[in-house]
C-alpha atoms as a PDB file:
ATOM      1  CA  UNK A   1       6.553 -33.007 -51.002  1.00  0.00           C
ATOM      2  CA  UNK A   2       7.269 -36.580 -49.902  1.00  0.00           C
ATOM      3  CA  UNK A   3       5.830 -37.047 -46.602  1.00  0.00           C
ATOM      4  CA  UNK A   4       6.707 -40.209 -43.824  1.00  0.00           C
ATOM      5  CA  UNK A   5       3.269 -41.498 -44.628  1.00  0.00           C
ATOM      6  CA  UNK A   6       3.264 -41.002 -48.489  1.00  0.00           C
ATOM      7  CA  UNK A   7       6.577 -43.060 -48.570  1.00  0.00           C
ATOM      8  CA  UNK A   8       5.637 -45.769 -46.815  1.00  0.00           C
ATOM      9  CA  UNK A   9       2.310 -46.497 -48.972  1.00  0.00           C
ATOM     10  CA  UNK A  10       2.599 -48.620 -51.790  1.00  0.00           C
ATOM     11  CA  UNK A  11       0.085 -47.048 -54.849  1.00  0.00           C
ATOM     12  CA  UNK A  12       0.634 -50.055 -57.389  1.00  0.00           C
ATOM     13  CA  UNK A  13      -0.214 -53.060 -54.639  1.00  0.00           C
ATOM     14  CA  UNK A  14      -3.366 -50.812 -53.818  1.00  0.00           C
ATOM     15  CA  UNK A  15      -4.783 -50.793 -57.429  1.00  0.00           C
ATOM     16  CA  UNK A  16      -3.594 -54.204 -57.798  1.00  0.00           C
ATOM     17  CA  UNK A  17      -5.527 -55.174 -54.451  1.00  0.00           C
ATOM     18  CA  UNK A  18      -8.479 -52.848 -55.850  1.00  0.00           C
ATOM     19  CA  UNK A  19      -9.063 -55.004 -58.713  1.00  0.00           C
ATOM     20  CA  UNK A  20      -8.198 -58.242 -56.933  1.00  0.00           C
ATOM     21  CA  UNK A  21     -11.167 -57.669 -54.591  1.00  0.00           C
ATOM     22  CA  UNK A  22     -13.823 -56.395 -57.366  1.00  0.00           C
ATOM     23  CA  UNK A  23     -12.860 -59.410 -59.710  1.00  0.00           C
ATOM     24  CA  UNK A  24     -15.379 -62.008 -57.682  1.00  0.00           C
ATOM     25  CA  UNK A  25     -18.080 -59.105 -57.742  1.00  0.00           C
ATOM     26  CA  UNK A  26     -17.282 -58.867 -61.853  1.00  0.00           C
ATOM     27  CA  UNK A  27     -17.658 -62.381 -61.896  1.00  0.00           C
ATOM     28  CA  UNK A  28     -20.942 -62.907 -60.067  1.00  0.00           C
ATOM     29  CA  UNK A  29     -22.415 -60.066 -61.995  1.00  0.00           C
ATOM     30  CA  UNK A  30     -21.796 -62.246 -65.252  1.00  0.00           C
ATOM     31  CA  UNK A  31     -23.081 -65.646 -63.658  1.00  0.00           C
ATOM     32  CA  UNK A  32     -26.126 -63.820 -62.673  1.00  0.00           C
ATOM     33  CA  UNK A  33     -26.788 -59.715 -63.790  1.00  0.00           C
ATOM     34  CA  UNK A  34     -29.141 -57.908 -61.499  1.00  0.00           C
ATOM     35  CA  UNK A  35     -29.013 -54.019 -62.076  1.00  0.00           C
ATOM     36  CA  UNK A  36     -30.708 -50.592 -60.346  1.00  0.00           C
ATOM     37  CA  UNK A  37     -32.739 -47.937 -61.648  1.00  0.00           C
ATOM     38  CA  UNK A  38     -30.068 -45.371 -61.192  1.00  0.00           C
ATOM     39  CA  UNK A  39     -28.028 -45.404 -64.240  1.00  0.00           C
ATOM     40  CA  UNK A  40     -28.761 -49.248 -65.072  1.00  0.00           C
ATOM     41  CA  UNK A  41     -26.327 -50.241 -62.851  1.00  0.00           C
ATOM     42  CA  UNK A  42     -25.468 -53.384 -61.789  1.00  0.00           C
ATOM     43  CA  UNK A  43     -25.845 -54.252 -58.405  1.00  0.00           C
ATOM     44  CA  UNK A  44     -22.423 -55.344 -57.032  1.00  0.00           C
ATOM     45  CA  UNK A  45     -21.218 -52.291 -58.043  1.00  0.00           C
ATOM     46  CA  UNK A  46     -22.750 -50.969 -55.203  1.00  0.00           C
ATOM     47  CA  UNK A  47     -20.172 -52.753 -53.386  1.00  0.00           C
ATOM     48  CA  UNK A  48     -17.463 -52.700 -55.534  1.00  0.00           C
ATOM     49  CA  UNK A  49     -17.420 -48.910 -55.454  1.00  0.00           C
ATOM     50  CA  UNK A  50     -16.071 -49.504 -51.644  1.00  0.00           C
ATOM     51  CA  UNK A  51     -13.424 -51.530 -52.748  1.00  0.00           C
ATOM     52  CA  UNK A  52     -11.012 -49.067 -53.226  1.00  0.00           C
ATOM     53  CA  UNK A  53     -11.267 -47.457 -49.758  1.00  0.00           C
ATOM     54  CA  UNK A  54     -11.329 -51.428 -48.343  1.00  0.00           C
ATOM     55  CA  UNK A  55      -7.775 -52.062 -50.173  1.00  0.00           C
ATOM     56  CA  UNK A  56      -6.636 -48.587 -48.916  1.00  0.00           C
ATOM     57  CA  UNK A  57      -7.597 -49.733 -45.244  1.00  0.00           C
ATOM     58  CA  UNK A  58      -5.999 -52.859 -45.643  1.00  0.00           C
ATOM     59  CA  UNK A  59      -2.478 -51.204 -46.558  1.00  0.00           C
ATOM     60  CA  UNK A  60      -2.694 -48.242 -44.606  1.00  0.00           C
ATOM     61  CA  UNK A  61      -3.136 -51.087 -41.316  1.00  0.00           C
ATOM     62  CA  UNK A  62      -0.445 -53.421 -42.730  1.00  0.00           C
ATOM     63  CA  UNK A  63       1.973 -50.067 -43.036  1.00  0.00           C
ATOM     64  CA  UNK A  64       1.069 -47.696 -39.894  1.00  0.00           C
ATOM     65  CA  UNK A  65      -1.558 -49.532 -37.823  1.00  0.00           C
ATOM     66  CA  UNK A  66      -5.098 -49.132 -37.058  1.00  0.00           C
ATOM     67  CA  UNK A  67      -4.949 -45.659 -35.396  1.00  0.00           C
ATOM     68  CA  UNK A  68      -4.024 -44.415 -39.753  1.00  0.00           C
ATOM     69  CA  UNK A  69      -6.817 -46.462 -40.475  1.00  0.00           C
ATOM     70  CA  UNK A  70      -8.972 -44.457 -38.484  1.00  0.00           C
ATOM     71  CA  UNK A  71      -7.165 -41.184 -39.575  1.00  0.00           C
ATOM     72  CA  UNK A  72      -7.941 -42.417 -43.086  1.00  0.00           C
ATOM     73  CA  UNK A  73     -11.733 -42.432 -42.759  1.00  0.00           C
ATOM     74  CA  UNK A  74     -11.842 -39.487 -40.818  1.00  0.00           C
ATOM     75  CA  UNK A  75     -10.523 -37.776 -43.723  1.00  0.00           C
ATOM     76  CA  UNK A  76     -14.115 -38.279 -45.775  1.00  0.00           C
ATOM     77  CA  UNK A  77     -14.878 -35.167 -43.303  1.00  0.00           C
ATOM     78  CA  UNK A  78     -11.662 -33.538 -43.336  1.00  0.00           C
ATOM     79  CA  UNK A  79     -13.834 -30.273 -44.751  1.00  0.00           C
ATOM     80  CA  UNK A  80     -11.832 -27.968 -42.067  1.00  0.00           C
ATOM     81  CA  UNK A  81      -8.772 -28.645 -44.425  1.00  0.00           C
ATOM     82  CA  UNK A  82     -10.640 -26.389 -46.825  1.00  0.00           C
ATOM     83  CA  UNK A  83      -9.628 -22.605 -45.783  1.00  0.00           C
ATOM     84  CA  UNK A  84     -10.370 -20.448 -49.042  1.00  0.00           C
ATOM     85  CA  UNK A  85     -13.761 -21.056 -49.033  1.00  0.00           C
ATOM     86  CA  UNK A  86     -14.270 -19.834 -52.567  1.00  0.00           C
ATOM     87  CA  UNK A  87     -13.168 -23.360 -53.695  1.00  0.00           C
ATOM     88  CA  UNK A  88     -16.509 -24.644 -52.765  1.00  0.00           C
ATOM     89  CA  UNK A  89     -17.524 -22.910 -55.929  1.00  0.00           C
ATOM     90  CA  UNK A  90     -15.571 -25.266 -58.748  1.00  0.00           C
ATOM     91  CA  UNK A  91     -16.641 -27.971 -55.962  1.00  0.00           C
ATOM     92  CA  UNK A  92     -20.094 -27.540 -56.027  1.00  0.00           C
ATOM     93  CA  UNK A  93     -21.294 -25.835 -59.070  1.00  0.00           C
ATOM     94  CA  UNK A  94     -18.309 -26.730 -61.496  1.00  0.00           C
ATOM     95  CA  UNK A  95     -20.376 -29.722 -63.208  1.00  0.00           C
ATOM     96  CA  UNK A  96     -23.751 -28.120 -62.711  1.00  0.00           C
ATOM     97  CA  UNK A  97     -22.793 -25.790 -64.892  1.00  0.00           C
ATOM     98  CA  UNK A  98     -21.053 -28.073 -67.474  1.00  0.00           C
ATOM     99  CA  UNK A  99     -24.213 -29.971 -67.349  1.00  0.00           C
ATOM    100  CA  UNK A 100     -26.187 -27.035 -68.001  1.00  0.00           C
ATOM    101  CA  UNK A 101     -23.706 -26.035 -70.788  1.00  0.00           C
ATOM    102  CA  UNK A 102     -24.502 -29.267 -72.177  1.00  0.00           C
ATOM    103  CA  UNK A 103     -28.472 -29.233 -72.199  1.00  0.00           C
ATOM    104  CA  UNK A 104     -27.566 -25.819 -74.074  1.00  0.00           C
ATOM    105  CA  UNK A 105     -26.147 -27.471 -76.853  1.00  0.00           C
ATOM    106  CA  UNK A 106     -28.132 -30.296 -77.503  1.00  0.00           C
ATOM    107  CA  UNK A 107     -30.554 -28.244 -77.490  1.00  0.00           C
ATOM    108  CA  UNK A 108     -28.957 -25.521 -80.205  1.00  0.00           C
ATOM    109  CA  UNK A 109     -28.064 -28.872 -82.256  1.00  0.00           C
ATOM    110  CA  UNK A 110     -31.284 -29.904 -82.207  1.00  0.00           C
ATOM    111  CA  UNK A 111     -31.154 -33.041 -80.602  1.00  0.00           C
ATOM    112  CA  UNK A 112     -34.107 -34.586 -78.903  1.00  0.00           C
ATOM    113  CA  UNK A 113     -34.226 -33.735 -75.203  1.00  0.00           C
ATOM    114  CA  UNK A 114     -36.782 -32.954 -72.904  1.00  0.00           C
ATOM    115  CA  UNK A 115     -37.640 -29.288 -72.725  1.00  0.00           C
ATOM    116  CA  UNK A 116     -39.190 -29.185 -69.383  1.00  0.00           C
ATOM    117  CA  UNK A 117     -36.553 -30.260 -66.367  1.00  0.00           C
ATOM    118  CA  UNK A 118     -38.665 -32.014 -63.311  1.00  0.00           C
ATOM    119  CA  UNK A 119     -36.124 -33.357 -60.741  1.00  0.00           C
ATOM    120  CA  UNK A 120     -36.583 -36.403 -59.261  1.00  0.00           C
ATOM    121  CA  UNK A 121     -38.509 -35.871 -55.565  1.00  0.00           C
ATOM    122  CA  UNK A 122     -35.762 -38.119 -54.270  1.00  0.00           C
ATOM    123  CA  UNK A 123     -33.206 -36.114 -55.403  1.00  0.00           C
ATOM    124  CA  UNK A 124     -31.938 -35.598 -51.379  1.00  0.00           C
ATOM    125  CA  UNK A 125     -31.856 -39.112 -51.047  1.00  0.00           C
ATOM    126  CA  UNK A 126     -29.236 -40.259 -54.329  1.00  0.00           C
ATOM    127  CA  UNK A 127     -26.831 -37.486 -53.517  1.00  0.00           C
ATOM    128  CA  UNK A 128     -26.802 -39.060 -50.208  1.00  0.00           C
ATOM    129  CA  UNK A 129     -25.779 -42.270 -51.389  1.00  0.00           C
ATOM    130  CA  UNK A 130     -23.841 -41.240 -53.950  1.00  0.00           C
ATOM    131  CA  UNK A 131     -22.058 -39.176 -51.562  1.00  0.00           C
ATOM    132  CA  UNK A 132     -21.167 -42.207 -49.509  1.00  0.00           C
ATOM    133  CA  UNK A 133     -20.134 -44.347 -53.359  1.00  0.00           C
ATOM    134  CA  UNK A 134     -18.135 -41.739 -53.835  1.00  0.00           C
ATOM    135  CA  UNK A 135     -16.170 -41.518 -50.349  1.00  0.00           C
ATOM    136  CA  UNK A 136     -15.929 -45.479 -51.035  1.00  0.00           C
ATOM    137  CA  UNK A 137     -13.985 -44.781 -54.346  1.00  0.00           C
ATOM    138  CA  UNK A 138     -11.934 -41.400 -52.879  1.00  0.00           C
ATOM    139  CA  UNK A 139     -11.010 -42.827 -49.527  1.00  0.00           C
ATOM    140  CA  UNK A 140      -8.612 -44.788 -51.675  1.00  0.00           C
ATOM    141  CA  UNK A 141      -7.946 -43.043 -54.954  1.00  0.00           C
ATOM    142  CA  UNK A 142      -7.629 -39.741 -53.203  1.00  0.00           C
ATOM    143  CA  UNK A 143      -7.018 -40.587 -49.764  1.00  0.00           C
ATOM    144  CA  UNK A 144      -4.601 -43.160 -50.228  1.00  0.00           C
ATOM    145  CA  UNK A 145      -2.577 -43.295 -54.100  1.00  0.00           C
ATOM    146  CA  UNK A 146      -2.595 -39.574 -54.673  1.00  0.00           C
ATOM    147  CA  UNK A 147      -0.267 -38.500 -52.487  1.00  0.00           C
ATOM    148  CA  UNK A 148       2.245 -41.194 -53.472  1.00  0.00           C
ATOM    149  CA  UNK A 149       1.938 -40.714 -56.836  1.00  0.00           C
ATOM    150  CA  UNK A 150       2.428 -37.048 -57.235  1.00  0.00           C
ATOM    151  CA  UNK A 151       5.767 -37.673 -54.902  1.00  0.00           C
ATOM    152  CA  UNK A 152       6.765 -39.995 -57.785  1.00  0.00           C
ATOM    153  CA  UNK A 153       5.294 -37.782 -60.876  1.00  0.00           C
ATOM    154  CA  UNK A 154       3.748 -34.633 -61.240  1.00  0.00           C
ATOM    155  CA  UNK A 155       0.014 -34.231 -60.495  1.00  0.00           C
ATOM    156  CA  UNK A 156      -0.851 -34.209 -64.512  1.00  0.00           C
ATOM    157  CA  UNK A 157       1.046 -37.603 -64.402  1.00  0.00           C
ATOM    158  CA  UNK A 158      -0.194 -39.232 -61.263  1.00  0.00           C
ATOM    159  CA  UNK A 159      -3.724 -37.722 -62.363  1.00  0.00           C
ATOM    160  CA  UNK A 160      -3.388 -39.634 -66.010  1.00  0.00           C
ATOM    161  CA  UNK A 161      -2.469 -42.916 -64.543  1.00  0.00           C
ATOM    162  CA  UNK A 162      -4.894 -43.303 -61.962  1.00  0.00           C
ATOM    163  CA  UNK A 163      -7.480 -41.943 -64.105  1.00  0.00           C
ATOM    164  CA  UNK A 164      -6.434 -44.904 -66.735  1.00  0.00           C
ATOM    165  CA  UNK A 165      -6.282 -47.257 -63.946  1.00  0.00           C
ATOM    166  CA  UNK A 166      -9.949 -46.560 -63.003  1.00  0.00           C
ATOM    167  CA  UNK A 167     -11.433 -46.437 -66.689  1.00  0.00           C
ATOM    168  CA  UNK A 168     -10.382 -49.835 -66.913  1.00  0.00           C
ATOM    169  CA  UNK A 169     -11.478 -50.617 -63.998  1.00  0.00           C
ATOM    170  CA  UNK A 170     -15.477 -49.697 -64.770  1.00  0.00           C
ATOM    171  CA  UNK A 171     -15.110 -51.825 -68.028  1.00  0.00           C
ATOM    172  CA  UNK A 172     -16.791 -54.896 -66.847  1.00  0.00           C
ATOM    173  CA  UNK A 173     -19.562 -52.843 -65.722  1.00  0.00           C
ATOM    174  CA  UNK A 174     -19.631 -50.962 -68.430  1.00  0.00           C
ATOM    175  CA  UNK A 175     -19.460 -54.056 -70.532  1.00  0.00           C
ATOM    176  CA  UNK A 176     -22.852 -55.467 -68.930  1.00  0.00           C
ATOM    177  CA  UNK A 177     -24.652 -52.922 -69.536  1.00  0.00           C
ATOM    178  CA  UNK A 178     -24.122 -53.178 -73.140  1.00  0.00           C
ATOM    179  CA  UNK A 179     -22.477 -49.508 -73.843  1.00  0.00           C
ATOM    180  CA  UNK A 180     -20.821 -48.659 -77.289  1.00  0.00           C
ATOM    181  CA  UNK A 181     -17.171 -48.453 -77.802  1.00  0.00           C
ATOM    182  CA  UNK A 182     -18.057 -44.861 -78.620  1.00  0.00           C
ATOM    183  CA  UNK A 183     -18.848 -44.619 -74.853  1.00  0.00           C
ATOM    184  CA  UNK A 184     -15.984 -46.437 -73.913  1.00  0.00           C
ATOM    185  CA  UNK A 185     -14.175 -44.035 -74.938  1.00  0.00           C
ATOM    186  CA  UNK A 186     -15.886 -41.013 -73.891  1.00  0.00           C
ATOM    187  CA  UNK A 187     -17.777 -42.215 -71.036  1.00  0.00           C
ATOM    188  CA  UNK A 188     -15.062 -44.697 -70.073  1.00  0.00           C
ATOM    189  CA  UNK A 189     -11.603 -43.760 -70.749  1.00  0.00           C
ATOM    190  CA  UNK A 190     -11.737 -39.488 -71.611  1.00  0.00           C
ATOM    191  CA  UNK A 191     -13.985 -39.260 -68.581  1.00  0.00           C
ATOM    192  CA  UNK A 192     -12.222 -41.210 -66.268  1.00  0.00           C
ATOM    193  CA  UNK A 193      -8.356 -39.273 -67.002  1.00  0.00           C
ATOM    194  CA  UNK A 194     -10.265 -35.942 -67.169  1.00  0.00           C
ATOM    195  CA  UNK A 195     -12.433 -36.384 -63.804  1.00  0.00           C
ATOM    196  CA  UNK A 196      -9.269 -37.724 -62.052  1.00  0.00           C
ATOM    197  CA  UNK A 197      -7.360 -34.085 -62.936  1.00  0.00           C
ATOM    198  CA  UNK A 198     -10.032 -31.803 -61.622  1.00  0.00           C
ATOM    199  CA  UNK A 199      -9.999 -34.094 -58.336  1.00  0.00           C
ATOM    200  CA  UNK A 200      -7.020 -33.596 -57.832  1.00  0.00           C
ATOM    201  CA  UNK A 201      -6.751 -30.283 -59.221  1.00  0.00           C
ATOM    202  CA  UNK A 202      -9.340 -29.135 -56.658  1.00  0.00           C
ATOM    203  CA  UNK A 203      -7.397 -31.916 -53.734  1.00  0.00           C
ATOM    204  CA  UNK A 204      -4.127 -29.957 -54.168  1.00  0.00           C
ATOM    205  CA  UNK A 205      -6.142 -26.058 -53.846  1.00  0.00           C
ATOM    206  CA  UNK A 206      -7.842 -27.305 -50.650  1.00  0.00           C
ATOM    207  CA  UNK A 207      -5.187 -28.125 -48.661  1.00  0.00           C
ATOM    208  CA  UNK A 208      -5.397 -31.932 -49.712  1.00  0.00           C
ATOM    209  CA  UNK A 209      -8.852 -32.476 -48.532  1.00  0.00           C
ATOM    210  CA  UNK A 210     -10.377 -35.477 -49.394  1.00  0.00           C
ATOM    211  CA  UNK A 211     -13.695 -34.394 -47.755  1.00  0.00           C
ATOM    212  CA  UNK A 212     -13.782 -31.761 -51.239  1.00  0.00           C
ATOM    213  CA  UNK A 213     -12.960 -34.560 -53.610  1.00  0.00           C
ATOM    214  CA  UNK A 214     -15.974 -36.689 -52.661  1.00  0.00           C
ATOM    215  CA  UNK A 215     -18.143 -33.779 -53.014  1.00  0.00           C
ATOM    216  CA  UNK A 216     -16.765 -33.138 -55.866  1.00  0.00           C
ATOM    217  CA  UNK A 217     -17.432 -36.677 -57.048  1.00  0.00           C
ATOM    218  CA  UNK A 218     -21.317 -36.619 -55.794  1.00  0.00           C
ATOM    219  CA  UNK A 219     -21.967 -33.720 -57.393  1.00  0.00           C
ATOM    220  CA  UNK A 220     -20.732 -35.187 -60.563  1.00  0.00           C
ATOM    221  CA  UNK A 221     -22.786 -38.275 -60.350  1.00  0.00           C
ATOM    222  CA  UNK A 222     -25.912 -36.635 -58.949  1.00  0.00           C
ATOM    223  CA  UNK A 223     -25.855 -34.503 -61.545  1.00  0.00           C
ATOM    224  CA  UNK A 224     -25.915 -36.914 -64.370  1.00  0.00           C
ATOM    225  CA  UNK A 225     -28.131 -38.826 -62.933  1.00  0.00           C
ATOM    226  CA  UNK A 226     -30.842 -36.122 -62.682  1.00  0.00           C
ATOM    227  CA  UNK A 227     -30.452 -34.695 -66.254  1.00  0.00           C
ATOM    228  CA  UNK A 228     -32.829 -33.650 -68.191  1.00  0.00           C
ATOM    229  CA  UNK A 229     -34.405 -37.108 -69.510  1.00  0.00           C
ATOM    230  CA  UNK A 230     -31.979 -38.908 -67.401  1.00  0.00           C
ATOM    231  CA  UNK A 231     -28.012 -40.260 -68.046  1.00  0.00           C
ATOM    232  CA  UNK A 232     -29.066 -41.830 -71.227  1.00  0.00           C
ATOM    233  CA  UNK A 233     -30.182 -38.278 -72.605  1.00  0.00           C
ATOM    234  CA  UNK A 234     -26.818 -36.422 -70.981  1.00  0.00           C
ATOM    235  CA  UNK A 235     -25.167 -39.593 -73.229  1.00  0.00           C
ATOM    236  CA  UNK A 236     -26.555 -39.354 -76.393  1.00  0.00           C
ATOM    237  CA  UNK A 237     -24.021 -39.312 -79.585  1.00  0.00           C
ATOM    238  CA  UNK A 238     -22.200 -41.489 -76.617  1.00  0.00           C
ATOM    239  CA  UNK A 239     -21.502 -38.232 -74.345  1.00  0.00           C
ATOM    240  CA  UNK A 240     -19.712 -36.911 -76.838  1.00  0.00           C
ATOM    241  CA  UNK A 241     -21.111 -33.207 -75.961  1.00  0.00           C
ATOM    242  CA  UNK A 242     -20.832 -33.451 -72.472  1.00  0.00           C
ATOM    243  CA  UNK A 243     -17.320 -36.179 -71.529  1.00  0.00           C
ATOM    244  CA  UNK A 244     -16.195 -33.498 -73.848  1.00  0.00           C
ATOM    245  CA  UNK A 245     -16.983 -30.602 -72.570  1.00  0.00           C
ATOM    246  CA  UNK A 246     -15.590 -31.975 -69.138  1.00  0.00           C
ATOM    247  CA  UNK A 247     -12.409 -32.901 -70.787  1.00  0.00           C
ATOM    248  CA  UNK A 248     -11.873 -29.321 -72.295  1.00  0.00           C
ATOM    249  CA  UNK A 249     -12.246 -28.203 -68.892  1.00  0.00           C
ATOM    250  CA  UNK A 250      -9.421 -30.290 -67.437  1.00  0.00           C
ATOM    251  CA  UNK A 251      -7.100 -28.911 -70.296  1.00  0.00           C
ATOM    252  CA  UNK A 252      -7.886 -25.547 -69.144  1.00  0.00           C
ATOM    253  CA  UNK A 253      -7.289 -26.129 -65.944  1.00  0.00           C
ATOM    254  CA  UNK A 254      -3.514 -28.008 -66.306  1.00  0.00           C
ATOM    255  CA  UNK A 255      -2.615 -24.884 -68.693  1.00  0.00           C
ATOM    256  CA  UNK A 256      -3.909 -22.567 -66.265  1.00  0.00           C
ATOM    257  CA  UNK A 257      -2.320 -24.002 -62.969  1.00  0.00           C
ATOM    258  CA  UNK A 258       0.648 -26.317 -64.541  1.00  0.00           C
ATOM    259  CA  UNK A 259       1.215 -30.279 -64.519  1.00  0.00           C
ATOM    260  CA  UNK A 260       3.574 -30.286 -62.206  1.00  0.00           C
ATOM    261  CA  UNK A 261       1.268 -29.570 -59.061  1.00  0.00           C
ATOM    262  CA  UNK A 262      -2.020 -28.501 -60.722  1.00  0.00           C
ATOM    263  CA  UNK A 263      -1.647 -25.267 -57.812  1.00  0.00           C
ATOM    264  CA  UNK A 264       0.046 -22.783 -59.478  1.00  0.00           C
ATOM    265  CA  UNK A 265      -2.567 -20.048 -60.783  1.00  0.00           C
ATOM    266  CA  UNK A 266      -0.416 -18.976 -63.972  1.00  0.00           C
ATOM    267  CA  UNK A 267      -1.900 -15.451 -63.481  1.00  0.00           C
ATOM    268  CA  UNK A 268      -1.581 -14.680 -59.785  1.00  0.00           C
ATOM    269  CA  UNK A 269      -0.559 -11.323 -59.222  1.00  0.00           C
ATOM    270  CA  UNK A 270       3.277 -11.519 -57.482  1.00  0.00           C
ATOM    271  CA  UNK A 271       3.767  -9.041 -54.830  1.00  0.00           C
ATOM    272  CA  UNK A 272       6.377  -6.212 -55.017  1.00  0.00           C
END
């Protein structure tokens, strides 16, 4: 459904506006790299991750004034949006348990990873702030483009091209940190496309909720970043095991509730 706000946005300036203000943050990381513990990250990601709900602020004021700007960011908490409450279970515990599918196989494989799990203390603390990254990112990629683009394409499209968009977009971070082109493609690109169709997979079943795509997204990162024997462990044979485990997930998922909307349960029972 086209809605009056959906057809006034404008999804193509926003990613163009997304990369034109992370382009001086790429740049000063190559003049002068500093990265994080977390993940070996580098540290202006930790502001470029805000840049898309920054470009989404800017268009949202330049297109329906500041009172949608506000709207906009009071839709990182728009959880009251989500009324079937059993879709905090694919929200919450949907990439736990990929994860813990994954540790499974490594493990049947025989590849070397630790056998005793000791989560970091600090655990609390990193979903915290990975729950505020990721409302930086969603504010704009859900909050903003989605909408627009599934008026223009289905959901499997609009899901596959901002998925691309954003794999692209974590190259030159993913470039400094010296990953393989085996994890570009896994990590990077399959990742990226198959991430963006459970988001908004799970965004269309909660009544468009951003608040349970940001979740979503913090439980995703949290979890990697806690695996057993860390991110590099989760990506060893570049991720292979687990990007692909995520991305046979998203198939099942657009066979099971269609491209077109990604909300149409191919099984629910009709009534008489």
């Amino acid at each position: 459904m086209i809605t009056s706000a959906s057809s006034k946005r404008s999804p193509y300036l926003f990613f163009i506006l997304v990369y034109a203000l992370s382009i001086p943050l790429w740049v000063l990381n190559a003049i002068h790299p500093m990265h994080i513990p977390v993940d070996n990250l580098p540290v202006t990601d930790i502001v470029a991750t805000f840049t898309p709900m920054v470009a989404a602020s800017i268009l949202v004021y330049r297109e329906e004034g500041f009172g949608s700007v506000k709207n906009l960011l009071k839709r990182a908490f728009d959880y009251k949006r989500i009324t079937k409450k059993v879709w905090y279970v694919p929200i919450i515990f949907l990439m736990p348990f990929i994860y813990v599918l994954t540790y499974v196989i490594m493990r049947l494989v025989g590849l070397s990873v630790p056998t005793v799990w000791n989560p970091p203390l600090l655990t609390p603390l990193l979903f915290i702030a990975f729950f505020f990254a990721a409302a930086g990112e969603e504010l704009g990629y859900t909050g903003y483009v989605t909408d627009p683009m599934q008026a223009r394409y289905t959901a499997l499209t609009a899901s596959l091209i901002i998925g691309l968009i954003h794999a692209v977009w974590h190259f030159p971070s993913e470039i400094s940190i010296g990953q393989t082109l085996g994890l570009f493609i896994w990590g990077g690109v399959i990742l990226a496309i198959s991430f963006r169709i459970l988001t908004v997979w799970l965004y269309n079943n909660t009544g468009k909720s951003v608040f349970a795509a940001i979740l979503f997204h913090a439980v995703t990162n949290t979890g990697r970043s806690i695996f057993p024997g860390s991110r590099s462990t989760f990506e060893l044979y570049d991720g292979a095991i687990g990007y692909g485990l995520i991305a046979i997930t998203a198939v099942i998922v657009v066979f099971l509730w269609g491209p077109k909307t990604l909300a149409r349960f191919k099984y629910v029972r009709r009534g008489a």
